[in-house]
Structures are given as C-alpha cells and as structure tokens.
PDB file of N, CA and C in Angstrom:
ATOM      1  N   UNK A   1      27.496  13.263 -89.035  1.00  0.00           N
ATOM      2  CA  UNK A   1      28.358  12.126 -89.193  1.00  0.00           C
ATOM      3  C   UNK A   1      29.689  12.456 -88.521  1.00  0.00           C
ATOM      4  N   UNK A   2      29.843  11.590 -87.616  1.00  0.00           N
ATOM      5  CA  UNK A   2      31.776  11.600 -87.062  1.00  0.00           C
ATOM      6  C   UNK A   2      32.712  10.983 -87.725  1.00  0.00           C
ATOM      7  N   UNK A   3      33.948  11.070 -87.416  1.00  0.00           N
ATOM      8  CA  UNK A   3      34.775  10.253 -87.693  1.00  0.00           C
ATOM      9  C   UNK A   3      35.588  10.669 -89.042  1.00  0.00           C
ATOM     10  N   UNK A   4      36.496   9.449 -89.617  1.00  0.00           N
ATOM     11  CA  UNK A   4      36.965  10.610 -90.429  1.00  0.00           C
ATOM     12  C   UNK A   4      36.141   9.054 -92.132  1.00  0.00           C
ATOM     13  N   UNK A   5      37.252   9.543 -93.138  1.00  0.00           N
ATOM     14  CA  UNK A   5      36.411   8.875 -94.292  1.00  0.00           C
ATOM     15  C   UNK A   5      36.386   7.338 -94.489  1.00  0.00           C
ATOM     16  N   UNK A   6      37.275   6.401 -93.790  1.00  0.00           N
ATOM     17  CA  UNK A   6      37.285   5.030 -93.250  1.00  0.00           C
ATOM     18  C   UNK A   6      35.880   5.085 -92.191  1.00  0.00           C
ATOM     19  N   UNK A   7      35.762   5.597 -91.325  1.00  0.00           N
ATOM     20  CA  UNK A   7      34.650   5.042 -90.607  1.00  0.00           C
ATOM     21  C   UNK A   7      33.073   5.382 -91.168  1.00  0.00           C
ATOM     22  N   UNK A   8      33.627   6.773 -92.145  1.00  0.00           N
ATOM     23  CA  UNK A   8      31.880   7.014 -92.881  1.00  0.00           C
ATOM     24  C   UNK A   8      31.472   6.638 -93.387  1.00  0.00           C
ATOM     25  N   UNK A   9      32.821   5.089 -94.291  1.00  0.00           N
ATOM     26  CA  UNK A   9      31.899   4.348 -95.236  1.00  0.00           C
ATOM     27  C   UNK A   9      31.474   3.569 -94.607  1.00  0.00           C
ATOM     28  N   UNK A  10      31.661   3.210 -93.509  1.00  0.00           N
ATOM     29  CA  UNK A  10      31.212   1.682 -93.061  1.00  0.00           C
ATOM     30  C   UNK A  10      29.275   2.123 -92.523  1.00  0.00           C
ATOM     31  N   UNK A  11      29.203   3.579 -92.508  1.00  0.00           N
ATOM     32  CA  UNK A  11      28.157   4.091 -91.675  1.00  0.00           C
ATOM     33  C   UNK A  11      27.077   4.796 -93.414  1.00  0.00           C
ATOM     34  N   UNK A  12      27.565   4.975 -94.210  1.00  0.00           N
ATOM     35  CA  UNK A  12      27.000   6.147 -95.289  1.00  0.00           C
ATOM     36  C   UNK A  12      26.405   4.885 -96.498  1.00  0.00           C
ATOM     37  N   UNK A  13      25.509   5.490 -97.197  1.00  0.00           N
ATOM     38  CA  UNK A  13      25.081   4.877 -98.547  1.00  0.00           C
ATOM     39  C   UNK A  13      26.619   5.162 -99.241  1.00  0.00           C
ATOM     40  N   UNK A  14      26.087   3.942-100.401  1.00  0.00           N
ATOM     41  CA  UNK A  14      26.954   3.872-101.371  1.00  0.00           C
ATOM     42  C   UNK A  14      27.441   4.991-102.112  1.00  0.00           C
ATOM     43  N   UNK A  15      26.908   6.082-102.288  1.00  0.00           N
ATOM     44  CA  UNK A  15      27.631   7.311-103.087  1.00  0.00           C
ATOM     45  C   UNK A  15      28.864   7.925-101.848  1.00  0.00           C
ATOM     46  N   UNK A  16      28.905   7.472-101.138  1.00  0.00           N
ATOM     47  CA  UNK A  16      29.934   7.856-100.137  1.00  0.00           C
ATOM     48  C   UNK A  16      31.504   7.155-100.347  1.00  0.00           C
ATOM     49  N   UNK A  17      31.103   6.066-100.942  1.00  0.00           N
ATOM     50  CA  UNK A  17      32.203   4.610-101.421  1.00  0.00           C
ATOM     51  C   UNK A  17      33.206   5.968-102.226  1.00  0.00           C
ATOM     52  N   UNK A  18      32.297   6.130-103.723  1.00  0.00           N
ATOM     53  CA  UNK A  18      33.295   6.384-104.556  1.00  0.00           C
ATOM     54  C   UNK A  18      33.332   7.757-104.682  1.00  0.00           C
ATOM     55  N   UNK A  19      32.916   8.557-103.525  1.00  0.00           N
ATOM     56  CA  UNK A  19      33.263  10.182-103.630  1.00  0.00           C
ATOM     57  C   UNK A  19      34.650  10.236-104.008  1.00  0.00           C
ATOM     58  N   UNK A  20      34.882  11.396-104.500  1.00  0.00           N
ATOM     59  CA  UNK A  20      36.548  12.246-103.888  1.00  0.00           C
ATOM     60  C   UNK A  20      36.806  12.860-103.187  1.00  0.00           C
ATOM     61  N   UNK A  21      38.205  12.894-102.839  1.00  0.00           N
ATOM     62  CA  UNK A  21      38.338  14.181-101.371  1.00  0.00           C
ATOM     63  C   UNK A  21      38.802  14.924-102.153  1.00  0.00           C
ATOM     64  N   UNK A  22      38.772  15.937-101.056  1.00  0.00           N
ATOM     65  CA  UNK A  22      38.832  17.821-101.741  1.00  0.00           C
ATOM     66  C   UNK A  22      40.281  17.933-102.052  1.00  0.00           C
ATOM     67  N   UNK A  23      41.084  17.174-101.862  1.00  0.00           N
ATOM     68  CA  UNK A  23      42.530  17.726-102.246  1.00  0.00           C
ATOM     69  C   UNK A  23      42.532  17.233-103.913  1.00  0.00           C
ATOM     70  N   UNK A  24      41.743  15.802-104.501  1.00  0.00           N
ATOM     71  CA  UNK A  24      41.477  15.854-105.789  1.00  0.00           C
ATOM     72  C   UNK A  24      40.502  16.539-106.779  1.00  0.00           C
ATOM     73  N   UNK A  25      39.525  17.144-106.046  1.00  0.00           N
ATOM     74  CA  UNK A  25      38.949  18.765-106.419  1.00  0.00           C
ATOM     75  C   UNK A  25      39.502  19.826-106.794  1.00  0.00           C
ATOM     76  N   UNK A  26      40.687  19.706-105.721  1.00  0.00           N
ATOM     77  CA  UNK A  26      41.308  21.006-105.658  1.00  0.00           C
ATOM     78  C   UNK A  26      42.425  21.166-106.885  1.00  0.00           C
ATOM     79  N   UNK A  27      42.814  19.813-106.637  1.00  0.00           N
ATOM     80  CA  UNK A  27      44.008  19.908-107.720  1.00  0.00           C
ATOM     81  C   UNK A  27      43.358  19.194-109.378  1.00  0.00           C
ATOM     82  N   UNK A  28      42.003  19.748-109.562  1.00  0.00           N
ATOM     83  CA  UNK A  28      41.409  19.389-110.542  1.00  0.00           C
ATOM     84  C   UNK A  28      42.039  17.796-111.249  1.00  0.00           C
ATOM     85  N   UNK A  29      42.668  17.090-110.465  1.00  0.00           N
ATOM     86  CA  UNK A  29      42.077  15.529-111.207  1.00  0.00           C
ATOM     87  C   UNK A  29      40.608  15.013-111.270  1.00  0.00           C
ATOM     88  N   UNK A  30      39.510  15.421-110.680  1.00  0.00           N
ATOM     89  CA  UNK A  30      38.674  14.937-110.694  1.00  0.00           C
ATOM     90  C   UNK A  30      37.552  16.299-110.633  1.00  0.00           C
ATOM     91  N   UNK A  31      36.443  16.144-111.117  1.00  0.00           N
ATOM     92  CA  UNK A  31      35.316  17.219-111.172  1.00  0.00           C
ATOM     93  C   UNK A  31      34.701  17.472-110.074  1.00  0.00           C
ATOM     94  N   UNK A  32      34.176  19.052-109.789  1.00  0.00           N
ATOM     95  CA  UNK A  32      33.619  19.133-108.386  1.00  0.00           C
ATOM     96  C   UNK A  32      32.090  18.807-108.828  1.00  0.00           C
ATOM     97  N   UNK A  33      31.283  19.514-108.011  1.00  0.00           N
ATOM     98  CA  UNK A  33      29.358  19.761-108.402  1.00  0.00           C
ATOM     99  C   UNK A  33      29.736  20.044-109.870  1.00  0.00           C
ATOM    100  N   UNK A  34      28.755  19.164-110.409  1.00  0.00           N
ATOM    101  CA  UNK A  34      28.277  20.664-111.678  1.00  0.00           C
ATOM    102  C   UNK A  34      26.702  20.932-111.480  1.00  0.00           C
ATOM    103  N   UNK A  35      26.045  20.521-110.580  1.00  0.00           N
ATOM    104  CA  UNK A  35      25.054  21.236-110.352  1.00  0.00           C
ATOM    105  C   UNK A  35      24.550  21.465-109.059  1.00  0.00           C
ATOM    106  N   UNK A  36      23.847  21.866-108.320  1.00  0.00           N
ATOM    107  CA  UNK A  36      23.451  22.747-107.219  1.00  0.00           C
ATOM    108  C   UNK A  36      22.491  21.504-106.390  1.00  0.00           C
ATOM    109  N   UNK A  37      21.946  20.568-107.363  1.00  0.00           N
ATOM    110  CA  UNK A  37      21.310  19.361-106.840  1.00  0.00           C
ATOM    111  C   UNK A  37      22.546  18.222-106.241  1.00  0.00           C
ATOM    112  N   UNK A  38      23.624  18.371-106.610  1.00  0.00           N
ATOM    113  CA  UNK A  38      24.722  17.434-106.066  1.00  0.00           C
ATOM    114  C   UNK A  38      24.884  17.852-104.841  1.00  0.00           C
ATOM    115  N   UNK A  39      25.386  16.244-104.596  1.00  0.00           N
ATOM    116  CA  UNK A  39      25.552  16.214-102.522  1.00  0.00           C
ATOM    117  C   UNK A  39      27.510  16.596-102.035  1.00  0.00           C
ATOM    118  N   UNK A  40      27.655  17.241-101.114  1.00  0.00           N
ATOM    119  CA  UNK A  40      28.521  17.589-100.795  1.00  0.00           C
ATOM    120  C   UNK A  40      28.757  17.252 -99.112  1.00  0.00           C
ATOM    121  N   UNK A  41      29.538  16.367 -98.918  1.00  0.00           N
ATOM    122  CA  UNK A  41      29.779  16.194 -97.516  1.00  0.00           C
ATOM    123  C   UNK A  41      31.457  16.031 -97.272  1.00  0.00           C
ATOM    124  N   UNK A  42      31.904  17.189 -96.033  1.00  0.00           N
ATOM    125  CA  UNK A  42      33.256  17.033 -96.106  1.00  0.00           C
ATOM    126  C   UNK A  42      33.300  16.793 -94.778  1.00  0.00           C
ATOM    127  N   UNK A  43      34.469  16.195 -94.036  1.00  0.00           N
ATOM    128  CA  UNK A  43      34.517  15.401 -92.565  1.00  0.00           C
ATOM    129  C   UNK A  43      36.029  15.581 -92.014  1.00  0.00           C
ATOM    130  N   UNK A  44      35.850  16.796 -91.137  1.00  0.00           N
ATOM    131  CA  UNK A  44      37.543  17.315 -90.901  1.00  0.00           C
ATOM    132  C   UNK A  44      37.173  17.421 -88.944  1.00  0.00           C
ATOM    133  N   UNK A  45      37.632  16.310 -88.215  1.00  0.00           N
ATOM    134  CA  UNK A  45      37.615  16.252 -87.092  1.00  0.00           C
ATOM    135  C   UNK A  45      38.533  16.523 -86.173  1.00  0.00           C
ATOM    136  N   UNK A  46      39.586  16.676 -87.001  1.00  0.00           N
ATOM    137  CA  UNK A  46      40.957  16.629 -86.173  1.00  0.00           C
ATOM    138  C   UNK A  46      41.260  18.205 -86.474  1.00  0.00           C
ATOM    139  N   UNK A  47      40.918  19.188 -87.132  1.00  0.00           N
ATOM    140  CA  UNK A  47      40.986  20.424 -86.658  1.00  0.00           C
ATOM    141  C   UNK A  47      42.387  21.297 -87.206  1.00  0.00           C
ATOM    142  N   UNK A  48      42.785  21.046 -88.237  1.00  0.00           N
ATOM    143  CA  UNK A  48      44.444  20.863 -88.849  1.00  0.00           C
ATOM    144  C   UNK A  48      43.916  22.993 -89.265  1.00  0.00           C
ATOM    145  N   UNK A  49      42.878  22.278 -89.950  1.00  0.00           N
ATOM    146  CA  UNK A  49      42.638  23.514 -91.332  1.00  0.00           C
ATOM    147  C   UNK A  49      43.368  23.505 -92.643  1.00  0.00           C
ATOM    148  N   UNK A  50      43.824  22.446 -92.853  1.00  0.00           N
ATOM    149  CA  UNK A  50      44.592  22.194 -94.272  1.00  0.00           C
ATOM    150  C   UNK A  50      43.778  22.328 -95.272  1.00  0.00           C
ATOM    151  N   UNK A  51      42.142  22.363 -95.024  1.00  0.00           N
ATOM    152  CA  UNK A  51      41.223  22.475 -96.028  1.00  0.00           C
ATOM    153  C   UNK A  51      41.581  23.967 -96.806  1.00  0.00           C
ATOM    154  N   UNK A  52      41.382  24.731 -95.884  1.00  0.00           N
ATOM    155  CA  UNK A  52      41.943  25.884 -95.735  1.00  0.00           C
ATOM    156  C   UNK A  52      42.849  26.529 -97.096  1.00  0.00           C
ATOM    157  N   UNK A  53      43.499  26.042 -96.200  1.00  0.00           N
ATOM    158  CA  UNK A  53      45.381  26.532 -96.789  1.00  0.00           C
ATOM    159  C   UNK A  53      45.088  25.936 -98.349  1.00  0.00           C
ATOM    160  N   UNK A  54      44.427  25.309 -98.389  1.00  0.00           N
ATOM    161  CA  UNK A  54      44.687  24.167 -99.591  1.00  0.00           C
ATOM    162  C   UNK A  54      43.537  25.059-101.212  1.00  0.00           C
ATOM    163  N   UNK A  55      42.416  25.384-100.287  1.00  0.00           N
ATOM    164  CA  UNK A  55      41.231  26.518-101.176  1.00  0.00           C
ATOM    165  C   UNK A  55      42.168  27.502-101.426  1.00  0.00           C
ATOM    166  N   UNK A  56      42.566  28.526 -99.859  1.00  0.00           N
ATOM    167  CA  UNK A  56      43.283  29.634-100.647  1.00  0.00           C
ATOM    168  C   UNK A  56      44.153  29.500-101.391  1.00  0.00           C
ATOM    169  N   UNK A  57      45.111  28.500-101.433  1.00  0.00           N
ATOM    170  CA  UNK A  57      46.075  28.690-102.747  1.00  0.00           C
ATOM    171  C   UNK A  57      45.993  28.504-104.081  1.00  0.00           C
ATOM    172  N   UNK A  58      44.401  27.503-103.954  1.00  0.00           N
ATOM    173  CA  UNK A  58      43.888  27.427-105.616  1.00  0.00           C
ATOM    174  C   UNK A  58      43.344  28.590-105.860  1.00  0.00           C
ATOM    175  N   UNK A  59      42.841  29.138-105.159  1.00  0.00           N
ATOM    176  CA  UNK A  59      42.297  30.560-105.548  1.00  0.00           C
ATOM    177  C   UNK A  59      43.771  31.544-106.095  1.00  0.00           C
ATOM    178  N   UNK A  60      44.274  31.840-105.195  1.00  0.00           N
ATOM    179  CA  UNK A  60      45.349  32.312-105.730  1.00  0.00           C
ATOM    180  C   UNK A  60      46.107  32.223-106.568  1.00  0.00           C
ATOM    181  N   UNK A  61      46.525  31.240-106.828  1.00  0.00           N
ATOM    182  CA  UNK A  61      47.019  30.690-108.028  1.00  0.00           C
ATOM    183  C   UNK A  61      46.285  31.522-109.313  1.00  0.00           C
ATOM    184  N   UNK A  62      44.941  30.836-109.142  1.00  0.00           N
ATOM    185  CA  UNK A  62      44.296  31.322-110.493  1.00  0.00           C
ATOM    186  C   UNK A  62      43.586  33.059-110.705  1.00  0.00           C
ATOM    187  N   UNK A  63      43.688  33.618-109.072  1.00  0.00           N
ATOM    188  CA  UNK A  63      43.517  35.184-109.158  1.00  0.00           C
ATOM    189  C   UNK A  63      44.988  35.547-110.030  1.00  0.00           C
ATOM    190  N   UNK A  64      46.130  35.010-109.793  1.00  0.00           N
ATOM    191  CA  UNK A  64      47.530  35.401-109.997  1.00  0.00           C
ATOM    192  C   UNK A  64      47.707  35.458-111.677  1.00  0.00           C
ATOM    193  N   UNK A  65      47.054  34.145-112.304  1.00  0.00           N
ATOM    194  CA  UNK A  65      47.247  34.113-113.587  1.00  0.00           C
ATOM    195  C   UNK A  65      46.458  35.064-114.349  1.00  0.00           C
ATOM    196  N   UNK A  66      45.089  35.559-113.324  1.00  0.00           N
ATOM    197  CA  UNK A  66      44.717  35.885-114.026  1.00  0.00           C
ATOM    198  C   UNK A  66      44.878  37.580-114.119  1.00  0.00           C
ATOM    199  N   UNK A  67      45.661  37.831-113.642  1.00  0.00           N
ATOM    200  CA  UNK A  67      46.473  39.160-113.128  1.00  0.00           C
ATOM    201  C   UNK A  67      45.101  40.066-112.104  1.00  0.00           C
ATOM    202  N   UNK A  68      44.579  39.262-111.286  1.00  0.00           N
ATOM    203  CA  UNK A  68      43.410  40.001-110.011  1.00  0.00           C
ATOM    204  C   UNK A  68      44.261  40.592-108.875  1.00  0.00           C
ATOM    205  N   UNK A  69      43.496  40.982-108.687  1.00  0.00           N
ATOM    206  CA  UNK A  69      44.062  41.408-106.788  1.00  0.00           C
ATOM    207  C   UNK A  69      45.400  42.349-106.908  1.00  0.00           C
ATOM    208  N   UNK A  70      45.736  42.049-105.413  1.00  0.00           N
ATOM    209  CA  UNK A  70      47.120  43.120-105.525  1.00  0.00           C
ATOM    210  C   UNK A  70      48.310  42.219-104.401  1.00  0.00           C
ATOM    211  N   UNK A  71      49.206  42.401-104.310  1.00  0.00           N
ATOM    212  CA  UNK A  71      50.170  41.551-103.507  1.00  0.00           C
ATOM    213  C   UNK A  71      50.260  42.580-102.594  1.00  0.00           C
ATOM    214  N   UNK A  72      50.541  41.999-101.564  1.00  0.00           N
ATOM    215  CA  UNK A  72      50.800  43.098 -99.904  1.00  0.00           C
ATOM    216  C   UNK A  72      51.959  42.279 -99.728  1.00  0.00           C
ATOM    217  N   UNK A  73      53.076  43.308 -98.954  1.00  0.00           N
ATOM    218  CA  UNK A  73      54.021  43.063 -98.544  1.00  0.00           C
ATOM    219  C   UNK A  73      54.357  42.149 -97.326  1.00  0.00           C
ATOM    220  N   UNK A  74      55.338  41.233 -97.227  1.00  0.00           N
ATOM    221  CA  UNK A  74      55.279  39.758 -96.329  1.00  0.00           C
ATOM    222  C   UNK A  74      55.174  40.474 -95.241  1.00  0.00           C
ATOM    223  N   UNK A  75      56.240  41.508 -94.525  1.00  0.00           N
ATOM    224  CA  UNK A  75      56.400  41.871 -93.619  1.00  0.00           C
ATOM    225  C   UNK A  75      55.066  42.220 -92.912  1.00  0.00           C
ATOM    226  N   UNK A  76      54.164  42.681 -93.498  1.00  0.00           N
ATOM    227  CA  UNK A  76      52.888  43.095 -92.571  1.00  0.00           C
ATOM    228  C   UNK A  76      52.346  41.880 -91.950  1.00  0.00           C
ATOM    229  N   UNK A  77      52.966  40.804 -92.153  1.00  0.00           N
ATOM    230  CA  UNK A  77      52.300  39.261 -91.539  1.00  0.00           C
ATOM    231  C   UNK A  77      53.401  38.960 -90.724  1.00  0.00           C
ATOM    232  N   UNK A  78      54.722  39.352 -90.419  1.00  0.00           N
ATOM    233  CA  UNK A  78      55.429  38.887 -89.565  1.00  0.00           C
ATOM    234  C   UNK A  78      55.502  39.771 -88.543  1.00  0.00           C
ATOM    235  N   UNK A  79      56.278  39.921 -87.203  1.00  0.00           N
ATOM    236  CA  UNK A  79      56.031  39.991 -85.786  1.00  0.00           C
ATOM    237  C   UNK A  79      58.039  40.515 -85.718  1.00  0.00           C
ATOM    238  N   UNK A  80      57.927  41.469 -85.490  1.00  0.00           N
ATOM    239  CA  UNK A  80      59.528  41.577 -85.031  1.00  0.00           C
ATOM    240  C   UNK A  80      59.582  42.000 -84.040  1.00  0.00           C
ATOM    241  N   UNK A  81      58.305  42.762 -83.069  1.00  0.00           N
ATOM    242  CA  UNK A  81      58.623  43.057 -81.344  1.00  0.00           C
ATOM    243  C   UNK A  81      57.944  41.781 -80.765  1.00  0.00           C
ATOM    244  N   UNK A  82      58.808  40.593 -79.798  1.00  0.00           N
ATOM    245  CA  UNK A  82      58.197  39.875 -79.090  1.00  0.00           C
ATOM    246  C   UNK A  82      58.436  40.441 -77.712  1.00  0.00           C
ATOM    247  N   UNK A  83      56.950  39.916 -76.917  1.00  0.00           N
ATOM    248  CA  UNK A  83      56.897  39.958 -75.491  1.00  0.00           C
ATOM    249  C   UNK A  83      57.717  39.696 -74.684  1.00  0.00           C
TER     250      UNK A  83
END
C-alpha cells in the first residue's frame, strides 16, 4: 500500500477507517495488539524517522523508571574536530 493514511482509506477495508496511529500507541491513549492474531499496518513514505525517535523514547522513559540500563555520556555523540 502507498501513500500516506488519507489515501489508504479511500483504498483499505473498513478496519483501516478506525485504526490508530502509533503516536496514540505510543503515548498509551489508546491500546496496541493484545494478541499476535491482530493486524498491524504502518505507512511512513516520506522518510522523516519520527517513528523512530518516538519508540526510543517510550522505551526509555520506562527503562529509566524502571532503573535499567546505564546512561553514557552526551559528549561521545557530539563531534568537536570538523573537516
């Protein structure tokens, strides 16, 4: 399927109408699968990666509360010799 979620309904069955998008998944207003038989279709054409950015920080968030992982220092992600 192309396009983004305006043109998939005009093209998709009706369970496509009243899906949610992943940013109300993410920010738990609304429920994801609860089972393994549920349909999952996501439609990202324009190439941003906000899907992205948007998973890792729920993850994080909730690794953080839940005292997981370890924090690395910012600097190893920034660049101070340029070309």
């Amino acid at each position: 399927m192309r396009g983004n979620k305006s043109t998939a309904v005009g093209n998709a069955s009706p369970f496509w109408i009243d899906s949610p998008e992943l940013k109300d998944v993410i920010a738990g207003t609304v429920p994801g699968r609860t089972s393994p038989e549920e349909a999952t279709c996501f439609i990202n054409n324009i190439g941003l990666g906000i899907q992205f950015a948007a998973v890792g920080h729920a993850v994080y968030l909730q690794a953080k509360a839940k005292g997981l992982g370890k924090e690395i220092p910012t600097d190893w992600f920034l660049e101070s010799v340029h070309p």
